[in-house]
N, C-alpha and C. Protein backbone atom coordinates (compact mmCIF):
# COMPACT_ATOMS: atom_id res chain seq x y z
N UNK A 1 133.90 118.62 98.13
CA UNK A 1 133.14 118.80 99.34
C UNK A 1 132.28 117.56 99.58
N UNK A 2 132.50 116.90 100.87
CA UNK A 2 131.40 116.03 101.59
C UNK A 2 130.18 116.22 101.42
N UNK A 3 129.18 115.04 100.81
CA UNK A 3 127.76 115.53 100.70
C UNK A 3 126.90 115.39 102.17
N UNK A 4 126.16 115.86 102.25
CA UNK A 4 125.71 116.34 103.90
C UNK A 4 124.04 114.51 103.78
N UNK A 5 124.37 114.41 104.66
CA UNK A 5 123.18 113.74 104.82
C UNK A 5 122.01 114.26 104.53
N UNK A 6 120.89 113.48 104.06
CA UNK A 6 119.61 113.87 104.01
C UNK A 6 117.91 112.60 104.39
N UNK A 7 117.05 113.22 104.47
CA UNK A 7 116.26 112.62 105.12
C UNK A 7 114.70 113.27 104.95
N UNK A 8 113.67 112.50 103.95
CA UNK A 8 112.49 112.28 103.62
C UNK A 8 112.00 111.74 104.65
N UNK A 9 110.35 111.88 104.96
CA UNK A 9 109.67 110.84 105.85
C UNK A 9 109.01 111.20 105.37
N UNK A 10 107.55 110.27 105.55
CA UNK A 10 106.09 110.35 105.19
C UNK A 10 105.34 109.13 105.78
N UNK A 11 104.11 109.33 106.34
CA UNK A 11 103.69 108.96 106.92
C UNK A 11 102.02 108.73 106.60
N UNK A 12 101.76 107.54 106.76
CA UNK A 12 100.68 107.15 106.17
C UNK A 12 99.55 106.17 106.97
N UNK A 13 98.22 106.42 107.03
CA UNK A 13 96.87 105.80 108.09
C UNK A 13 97.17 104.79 106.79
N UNK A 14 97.16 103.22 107.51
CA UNK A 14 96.85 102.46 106.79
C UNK A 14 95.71 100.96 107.42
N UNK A 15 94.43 101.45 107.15
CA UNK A 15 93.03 100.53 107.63
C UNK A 15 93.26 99.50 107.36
N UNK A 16 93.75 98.60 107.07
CA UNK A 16 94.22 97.32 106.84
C UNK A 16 94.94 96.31 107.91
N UNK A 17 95.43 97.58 109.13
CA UNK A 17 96.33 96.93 109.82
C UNK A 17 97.49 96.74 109.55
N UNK A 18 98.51 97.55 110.90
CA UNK A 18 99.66 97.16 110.97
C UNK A 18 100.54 95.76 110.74
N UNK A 19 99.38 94.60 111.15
CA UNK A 19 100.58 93.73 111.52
C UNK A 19 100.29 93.06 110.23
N UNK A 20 99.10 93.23 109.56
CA UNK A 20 99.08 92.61 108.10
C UNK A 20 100.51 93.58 107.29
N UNK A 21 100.61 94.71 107.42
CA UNK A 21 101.28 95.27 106.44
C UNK A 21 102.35 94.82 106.48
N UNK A 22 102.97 94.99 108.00
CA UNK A 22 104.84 94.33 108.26
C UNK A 22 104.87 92.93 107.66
N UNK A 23 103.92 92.10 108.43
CA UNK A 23 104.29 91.00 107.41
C UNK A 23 104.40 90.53 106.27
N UNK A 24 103.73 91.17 105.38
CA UNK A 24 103.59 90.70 104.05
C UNK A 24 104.74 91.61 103.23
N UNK A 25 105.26 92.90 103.65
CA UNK A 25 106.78 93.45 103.49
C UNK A 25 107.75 92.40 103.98
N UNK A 26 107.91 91.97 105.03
CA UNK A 26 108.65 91.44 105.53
C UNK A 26 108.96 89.83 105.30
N UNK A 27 108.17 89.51 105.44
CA UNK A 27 108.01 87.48 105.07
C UNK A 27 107.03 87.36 103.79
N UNK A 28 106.84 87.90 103.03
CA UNK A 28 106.37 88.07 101.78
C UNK A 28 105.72 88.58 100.75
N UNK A 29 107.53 89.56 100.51
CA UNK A 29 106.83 90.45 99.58
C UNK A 29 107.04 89.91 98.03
N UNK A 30 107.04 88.46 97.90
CA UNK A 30 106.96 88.18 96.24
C UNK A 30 105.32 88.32 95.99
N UNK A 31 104.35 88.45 97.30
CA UNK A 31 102.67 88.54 96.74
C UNK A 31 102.71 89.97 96.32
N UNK A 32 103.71 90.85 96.39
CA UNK A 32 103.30 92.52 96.40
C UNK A 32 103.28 92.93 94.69
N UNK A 33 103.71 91.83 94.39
CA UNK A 33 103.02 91.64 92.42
C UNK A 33 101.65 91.32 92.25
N UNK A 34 101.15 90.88 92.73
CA UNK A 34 99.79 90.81 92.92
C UNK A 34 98.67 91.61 93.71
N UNK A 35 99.08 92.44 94.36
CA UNK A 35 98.67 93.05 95.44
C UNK A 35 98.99 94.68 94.60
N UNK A 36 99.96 94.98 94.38
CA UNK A 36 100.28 96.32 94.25
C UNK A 36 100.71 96.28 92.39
N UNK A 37 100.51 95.37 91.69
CA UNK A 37 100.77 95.58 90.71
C UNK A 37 101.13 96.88 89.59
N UNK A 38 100.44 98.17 89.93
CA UNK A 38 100.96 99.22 89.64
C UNK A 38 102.40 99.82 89.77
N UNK A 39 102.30 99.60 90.94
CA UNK A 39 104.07 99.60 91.99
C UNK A 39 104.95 98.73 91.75
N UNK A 40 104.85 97.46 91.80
CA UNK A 40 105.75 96.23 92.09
C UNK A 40 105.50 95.56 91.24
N UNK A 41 106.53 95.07 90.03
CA UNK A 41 106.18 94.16 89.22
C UNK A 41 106.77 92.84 89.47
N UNK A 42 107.72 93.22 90.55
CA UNK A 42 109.05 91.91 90.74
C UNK A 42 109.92 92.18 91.96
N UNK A 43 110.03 90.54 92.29
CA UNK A 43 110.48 90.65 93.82
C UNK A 43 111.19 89.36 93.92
N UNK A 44 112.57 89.53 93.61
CA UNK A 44 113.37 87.86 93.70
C UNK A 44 114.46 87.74 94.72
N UNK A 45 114.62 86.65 95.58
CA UNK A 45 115.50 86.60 96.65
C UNK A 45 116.61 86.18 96.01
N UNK A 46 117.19 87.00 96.51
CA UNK A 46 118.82 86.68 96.45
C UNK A 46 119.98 85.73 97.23
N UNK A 47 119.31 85.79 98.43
CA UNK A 47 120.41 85.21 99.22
C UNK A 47 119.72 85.41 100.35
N UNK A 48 119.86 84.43 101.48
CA UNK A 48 118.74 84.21 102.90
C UNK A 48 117.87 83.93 102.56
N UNK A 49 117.17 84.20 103.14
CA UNK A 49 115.30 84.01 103.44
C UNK A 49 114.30 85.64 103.53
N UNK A 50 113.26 85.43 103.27
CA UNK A 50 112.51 86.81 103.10
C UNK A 50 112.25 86.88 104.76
N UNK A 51 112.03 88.51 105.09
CA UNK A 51 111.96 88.73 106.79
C UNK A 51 113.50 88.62 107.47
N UNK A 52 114.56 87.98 106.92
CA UNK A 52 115.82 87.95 107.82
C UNK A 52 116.85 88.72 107.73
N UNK A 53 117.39 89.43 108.16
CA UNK A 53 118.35 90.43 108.46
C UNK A 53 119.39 89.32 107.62
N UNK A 54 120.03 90.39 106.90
CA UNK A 54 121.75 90.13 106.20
C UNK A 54 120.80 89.77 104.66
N UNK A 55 119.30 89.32 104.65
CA UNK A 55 118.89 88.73 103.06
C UNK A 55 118.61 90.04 102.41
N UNK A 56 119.37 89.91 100.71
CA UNK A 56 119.41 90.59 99.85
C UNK A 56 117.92 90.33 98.56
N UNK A 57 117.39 90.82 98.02
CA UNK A 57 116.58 91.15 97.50
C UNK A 57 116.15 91.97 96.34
N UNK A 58 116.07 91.42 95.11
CA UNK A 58 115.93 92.01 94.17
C UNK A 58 114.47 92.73 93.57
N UNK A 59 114.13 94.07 93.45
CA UNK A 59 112.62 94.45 92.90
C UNK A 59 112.70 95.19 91.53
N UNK A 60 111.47 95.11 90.70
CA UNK A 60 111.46 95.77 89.30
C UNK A 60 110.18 96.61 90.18
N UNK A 61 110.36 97.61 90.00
CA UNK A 61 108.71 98.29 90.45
C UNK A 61 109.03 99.58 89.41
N UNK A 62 107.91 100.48 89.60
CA UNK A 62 107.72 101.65 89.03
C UNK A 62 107.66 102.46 89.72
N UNK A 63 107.90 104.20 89.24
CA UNK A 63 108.03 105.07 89.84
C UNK A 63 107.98 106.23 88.71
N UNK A 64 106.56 106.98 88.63
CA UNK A 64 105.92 107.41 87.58
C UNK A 64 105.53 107.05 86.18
N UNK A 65 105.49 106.08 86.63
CA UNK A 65 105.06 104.91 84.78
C UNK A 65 106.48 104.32 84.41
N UNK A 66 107.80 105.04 84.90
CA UNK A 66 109.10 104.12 84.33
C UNK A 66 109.10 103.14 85.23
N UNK A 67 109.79 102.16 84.68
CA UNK A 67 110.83 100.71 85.12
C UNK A 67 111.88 101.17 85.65
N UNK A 68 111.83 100.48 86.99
CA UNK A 68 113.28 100.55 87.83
C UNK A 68 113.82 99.09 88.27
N UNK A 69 115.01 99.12 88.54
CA UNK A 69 115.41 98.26 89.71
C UNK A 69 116.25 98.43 90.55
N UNK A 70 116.05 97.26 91.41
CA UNK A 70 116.78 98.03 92.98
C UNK A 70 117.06 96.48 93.48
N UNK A 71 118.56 96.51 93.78
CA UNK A 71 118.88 95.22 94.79
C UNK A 71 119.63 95.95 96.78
N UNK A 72 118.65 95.33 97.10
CA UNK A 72 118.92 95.74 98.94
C UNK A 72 118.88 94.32 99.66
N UNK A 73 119.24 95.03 100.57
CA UNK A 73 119.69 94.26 101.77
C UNK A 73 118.87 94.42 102.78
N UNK A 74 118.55 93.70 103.91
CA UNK A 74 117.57 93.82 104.67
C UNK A 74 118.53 93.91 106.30
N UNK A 75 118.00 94.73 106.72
CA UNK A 75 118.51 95.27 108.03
C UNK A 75 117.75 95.74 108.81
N UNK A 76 118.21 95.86 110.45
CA UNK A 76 116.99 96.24 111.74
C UNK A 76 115.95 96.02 111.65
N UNK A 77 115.74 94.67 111.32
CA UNK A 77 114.15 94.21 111.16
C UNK A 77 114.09 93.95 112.94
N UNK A 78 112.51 94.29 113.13
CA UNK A 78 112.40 94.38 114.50
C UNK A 78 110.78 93.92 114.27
N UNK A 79 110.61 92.66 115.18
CA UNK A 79 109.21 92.16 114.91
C UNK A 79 108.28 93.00 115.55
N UNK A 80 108.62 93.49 116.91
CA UNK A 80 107.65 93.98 118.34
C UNK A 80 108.06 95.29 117.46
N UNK A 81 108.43 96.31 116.94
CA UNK A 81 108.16 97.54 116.61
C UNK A 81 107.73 97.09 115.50
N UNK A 82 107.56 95.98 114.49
CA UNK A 82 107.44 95.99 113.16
C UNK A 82 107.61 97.06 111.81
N UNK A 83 108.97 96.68 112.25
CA UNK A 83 109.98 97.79 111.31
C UNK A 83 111.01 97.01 110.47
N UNK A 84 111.60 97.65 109.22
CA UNK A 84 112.54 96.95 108.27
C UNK A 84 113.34 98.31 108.04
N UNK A 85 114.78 98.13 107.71
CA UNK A 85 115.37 98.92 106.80
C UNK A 85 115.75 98.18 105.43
N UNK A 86 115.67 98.69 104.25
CA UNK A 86 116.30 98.32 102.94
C UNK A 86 117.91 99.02 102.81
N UNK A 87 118.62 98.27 102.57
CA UNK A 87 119.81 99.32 101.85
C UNK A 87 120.19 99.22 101.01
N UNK A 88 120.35 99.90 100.40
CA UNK A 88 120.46 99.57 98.44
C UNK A 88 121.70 99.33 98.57
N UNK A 89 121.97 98.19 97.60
CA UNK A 89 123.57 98.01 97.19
C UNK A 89 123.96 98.22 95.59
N UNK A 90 122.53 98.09 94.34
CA UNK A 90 122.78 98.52 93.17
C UNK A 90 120.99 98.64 92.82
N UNK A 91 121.17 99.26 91.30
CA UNK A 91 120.08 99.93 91.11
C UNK A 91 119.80 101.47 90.56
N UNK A 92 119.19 101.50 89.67
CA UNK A 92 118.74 102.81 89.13
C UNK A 92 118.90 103.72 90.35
N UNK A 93 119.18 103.87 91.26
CA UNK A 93 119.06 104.85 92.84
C UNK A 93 120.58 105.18 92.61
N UNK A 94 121.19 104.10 93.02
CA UNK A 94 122.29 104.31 93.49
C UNK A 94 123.47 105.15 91.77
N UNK A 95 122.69 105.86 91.21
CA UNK A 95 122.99 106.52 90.02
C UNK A 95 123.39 107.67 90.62
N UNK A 96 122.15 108.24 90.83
CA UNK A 96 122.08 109.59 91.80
C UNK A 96 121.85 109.75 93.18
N UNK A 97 122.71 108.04 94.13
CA UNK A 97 122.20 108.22 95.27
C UNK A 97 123.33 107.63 96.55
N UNK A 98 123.92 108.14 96.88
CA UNK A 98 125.02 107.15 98.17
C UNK A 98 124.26 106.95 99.51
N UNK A 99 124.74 105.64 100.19
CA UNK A 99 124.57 105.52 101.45
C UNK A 99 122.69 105.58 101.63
N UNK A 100 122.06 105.09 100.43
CA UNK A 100 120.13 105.38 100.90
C UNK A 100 120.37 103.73 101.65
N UNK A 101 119.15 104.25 102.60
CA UNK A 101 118.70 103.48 103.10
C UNK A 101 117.20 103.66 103.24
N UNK A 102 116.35 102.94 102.94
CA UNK A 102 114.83 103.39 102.94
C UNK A 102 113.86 102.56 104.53
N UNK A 103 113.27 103.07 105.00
CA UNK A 103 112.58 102.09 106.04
C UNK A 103 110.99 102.67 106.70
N UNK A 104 110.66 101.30 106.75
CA UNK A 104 109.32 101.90 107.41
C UNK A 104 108.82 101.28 108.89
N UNK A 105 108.73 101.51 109.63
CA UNK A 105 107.87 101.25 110.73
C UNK A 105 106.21 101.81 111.14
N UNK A 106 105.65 100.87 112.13
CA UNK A 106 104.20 100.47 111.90
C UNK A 106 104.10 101.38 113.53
N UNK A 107 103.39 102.33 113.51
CA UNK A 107 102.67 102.99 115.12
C UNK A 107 101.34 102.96 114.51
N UNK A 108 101.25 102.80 115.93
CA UNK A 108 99.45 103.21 116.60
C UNK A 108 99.18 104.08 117.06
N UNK A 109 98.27 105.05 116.96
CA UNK A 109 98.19 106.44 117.39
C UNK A 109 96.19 106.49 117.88
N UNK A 110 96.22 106.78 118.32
CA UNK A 110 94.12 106.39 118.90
C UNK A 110 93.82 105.72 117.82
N UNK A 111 94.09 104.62 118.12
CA UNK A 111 93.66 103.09 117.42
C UNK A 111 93.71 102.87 115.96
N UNK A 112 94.79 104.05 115.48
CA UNK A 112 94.42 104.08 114.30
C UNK A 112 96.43 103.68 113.70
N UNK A 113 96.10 102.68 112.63
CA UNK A 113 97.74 102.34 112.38
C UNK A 113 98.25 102.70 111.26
N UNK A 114 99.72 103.38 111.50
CA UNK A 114 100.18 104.40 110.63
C UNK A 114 101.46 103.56 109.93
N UNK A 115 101.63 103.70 108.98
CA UNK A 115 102.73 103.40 108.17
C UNK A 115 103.87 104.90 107.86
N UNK A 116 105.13 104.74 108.91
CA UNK A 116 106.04 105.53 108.31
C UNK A 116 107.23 105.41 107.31
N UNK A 117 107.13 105.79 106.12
CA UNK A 117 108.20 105.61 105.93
C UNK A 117 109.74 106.60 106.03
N UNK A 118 110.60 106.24 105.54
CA UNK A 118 111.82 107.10 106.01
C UNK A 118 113.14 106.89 104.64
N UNK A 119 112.97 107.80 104.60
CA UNK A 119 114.59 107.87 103.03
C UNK A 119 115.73 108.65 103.62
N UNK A 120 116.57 108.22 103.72
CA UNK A 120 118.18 108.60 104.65
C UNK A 120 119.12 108.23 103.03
N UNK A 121 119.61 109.48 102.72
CA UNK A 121 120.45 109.32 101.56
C UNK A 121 121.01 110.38 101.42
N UNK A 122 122.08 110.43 100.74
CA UNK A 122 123.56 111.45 100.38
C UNK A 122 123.15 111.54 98.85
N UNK A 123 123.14 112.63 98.60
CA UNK A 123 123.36 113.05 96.81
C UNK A 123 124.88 113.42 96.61
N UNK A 124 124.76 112.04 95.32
CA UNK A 124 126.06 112.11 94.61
C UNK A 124 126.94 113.24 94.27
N UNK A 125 125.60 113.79 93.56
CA UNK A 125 126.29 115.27 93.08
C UNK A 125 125.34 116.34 93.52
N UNK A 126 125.03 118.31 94.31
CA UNK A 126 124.40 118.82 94.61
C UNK A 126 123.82 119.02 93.42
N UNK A 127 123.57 118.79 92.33
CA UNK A 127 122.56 119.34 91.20
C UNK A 127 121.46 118.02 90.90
N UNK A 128 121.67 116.67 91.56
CA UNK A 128 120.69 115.67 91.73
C UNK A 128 119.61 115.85 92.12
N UNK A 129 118.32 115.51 91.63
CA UNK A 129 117.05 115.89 92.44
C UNK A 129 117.22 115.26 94.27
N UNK A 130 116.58 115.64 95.13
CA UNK A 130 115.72 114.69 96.04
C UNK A 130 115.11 114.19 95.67
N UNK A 131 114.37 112.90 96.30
CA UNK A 131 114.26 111.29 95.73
C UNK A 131 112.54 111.76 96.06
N UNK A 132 111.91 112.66 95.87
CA UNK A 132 110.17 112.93 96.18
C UNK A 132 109.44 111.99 95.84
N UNK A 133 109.84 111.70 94.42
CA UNK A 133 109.23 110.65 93.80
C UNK A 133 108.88 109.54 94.16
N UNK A 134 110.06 108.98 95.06
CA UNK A 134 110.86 107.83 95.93
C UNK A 134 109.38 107.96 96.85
N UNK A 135 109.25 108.83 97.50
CA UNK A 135 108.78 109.07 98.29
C UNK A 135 107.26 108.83 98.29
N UNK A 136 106.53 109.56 96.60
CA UNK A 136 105.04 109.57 96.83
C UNK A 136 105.21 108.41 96.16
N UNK A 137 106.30 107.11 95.60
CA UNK A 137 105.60 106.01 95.49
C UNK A 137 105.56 104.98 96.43
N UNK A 138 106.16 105.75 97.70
CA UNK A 138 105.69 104.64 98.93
C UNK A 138 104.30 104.97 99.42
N UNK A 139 103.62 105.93 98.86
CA UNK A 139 102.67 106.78 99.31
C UNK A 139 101.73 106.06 98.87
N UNK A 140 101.98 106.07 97.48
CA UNK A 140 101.29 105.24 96.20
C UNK A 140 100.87 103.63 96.67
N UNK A 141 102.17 103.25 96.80
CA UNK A 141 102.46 101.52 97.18
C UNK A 141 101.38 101.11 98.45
N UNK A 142 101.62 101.95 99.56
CA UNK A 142 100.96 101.45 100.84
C UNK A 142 99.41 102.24 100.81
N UNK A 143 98.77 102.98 99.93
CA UNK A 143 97.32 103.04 99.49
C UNK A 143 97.05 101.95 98.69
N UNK A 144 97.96 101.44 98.03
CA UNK A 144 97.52 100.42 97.05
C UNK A 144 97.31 99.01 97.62
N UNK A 145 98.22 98.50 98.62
CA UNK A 145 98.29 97.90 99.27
C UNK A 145 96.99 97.79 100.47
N UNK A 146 96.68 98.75 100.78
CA UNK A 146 95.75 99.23 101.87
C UNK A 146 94.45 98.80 101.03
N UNK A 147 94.57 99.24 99.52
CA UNK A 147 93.35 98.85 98.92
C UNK A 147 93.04 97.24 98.63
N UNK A 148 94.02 96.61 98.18
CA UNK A 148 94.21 95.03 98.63
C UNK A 148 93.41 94.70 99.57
N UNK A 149 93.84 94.56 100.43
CA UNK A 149 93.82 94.27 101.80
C UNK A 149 92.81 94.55 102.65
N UNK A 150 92.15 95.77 102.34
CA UNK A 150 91.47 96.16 103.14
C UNK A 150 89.73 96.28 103.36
């Protein structure tokens, strides 16, 4: 049987500012070792340039005190919505995970700027968790970040 699509969001006030956040995801996230160090220990380009659609991207981050890694690809980057998609091509994910794609975009809502993110992924097998985790460490990442920054 076909695994059915699935789809996380979460959504996050981040005081720091939108257009600080897209950019420093987007055109440079090798500072997010310094910035989010809890989260992100490592961030190496692969191929393109950081911010450009088709560039691949390698990260070591954490996700409940373990070591992960994850190599993606960068897609529908959109400056005027300041939005990115990741798509994983290998990585601790893609164990228990087909077709993820992770992404976040930046709204304004009464002056206040929100960070969404979004997890679009197929489980390998139906006895795989959902990726929650995935989830409260973008939660994690962009408070941490917010605390940087802000």
């Amino acid at each position: 049987m076909a695994s059915l699509p699935n789809k996380l969001i979460a959504q996050v006030a981040f005081k720091a500012g939108g257009d600080i956040f897209h950019d420093i995801v987007a055109n440079g996230p090798q500072q997010l070792t310094e910035a989010t160090p809890t989260t992100v220990q490592g961030c190496l380009l692969h191929q393109g340039n950081f911010g450009t659609n088709g560039s691949v991207i390698q990260w070591n981050y954490s996700v409940d005190g373990k070591p992960h890694t994850a190599k993606q690809v960068l897609q529908d980057i959109d400056l005027e919505k300041k939005q990115i998609a990741f798509k994983m091509l290998e990585g601790d994910l893609c164990e228990l995970y087909k077709n993820m794609i992770i992404k976040f975009h930046v709204e304004t809502k009464n002056g206040i700027d929100f960070i969404t993110w979004t997890i679009d992924y197929e489980l390998i097998t139906p006895d795989n968790p959902h990726p929650l985790s995935l989830l409260n460490f973008f939660i994690q990442f962009t408070k941490e970040l917010e605390s940087h920054y802000g």
